[in-house]
Protein backbone atom coordinates (compact mmCIF):
# COMPACT_ATOMS: atom_id res chain seq x y z
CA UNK A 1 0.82 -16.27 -4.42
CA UNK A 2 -1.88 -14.07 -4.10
CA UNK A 3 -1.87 -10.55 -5.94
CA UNK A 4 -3.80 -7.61 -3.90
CA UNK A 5 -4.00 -3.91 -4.49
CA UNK A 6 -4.32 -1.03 -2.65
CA UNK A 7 -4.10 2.66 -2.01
CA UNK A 8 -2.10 4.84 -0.05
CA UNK A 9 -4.49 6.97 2.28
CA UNK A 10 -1.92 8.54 4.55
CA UNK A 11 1.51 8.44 5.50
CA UNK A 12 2.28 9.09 9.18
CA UNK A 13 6.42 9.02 9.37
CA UNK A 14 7.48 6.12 9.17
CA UNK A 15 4.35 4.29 8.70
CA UNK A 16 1.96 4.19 5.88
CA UNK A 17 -1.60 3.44 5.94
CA UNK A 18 -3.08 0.96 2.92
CA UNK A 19 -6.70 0.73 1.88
CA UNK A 20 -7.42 -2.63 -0.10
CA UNK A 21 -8.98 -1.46 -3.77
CA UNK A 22 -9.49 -4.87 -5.19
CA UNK A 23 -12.59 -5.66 -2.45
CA UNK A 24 -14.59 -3.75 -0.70
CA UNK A 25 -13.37 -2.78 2.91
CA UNK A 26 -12.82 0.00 4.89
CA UNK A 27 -9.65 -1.54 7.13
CA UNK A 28 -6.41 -0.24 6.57
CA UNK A 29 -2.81 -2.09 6.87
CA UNK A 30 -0.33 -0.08 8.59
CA UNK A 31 2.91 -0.70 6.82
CA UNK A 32 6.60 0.60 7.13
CA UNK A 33 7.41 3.50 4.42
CA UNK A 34 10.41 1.16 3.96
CA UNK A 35 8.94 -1.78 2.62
CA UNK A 36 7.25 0.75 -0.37
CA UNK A 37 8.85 1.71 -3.72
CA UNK A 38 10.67 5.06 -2.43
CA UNK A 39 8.16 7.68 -4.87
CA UNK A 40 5.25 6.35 -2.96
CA UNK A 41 3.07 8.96 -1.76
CA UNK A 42 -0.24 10.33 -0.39
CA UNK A 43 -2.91 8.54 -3.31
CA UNK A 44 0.05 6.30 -5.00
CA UNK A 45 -2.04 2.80 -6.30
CA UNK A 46 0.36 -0.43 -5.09
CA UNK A 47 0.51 -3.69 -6.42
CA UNK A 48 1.63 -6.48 -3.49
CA UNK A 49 3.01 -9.68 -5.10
CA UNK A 50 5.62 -11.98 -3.89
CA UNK A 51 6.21 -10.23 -0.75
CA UNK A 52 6.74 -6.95 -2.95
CA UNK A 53 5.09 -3.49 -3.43
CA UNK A 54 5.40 -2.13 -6.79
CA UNK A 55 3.76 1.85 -7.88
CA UNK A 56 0.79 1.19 -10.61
C-alpha cells in the first residue's frame, strides 16, 4: 500500500477538499468529512494509509 499526504484546503459541508503535499499538484480530491479523523479542519495535514486518514 501506498502512503500519500495531503492538506485540507476547504471544507464545504459535508465534503472536504484535499491538496496532495507529498508531489507537486494543484488538483484536489473531494472527500466525505466522514471518512476524516473527526478534529479535522480548515489546514489539518492527513496521512492516507490502508484505506485510512489519520491527523499529522
Amino acid at each position: 500500500m501506498e502512503t500519500f499526504y495531503y492538506e485540507v484546503v476547504s471544507i464545504d459541508g459535508d465534503y472536504a477538499n484535499l491538496k496532495r503535499t507529498d508531489i507537486e499538484s494543484d488538483d484536489l480530491k473531494l472527500v466525505a468529512r466522514a471518512l476524516l479523523p473527526p478534529e479535522t479542519d480548515t489546514g489539518t495535514g492527513l496521512k492516507y494509509e490502508f484505506l485510512q486518514y489519520s491527523i499529522i
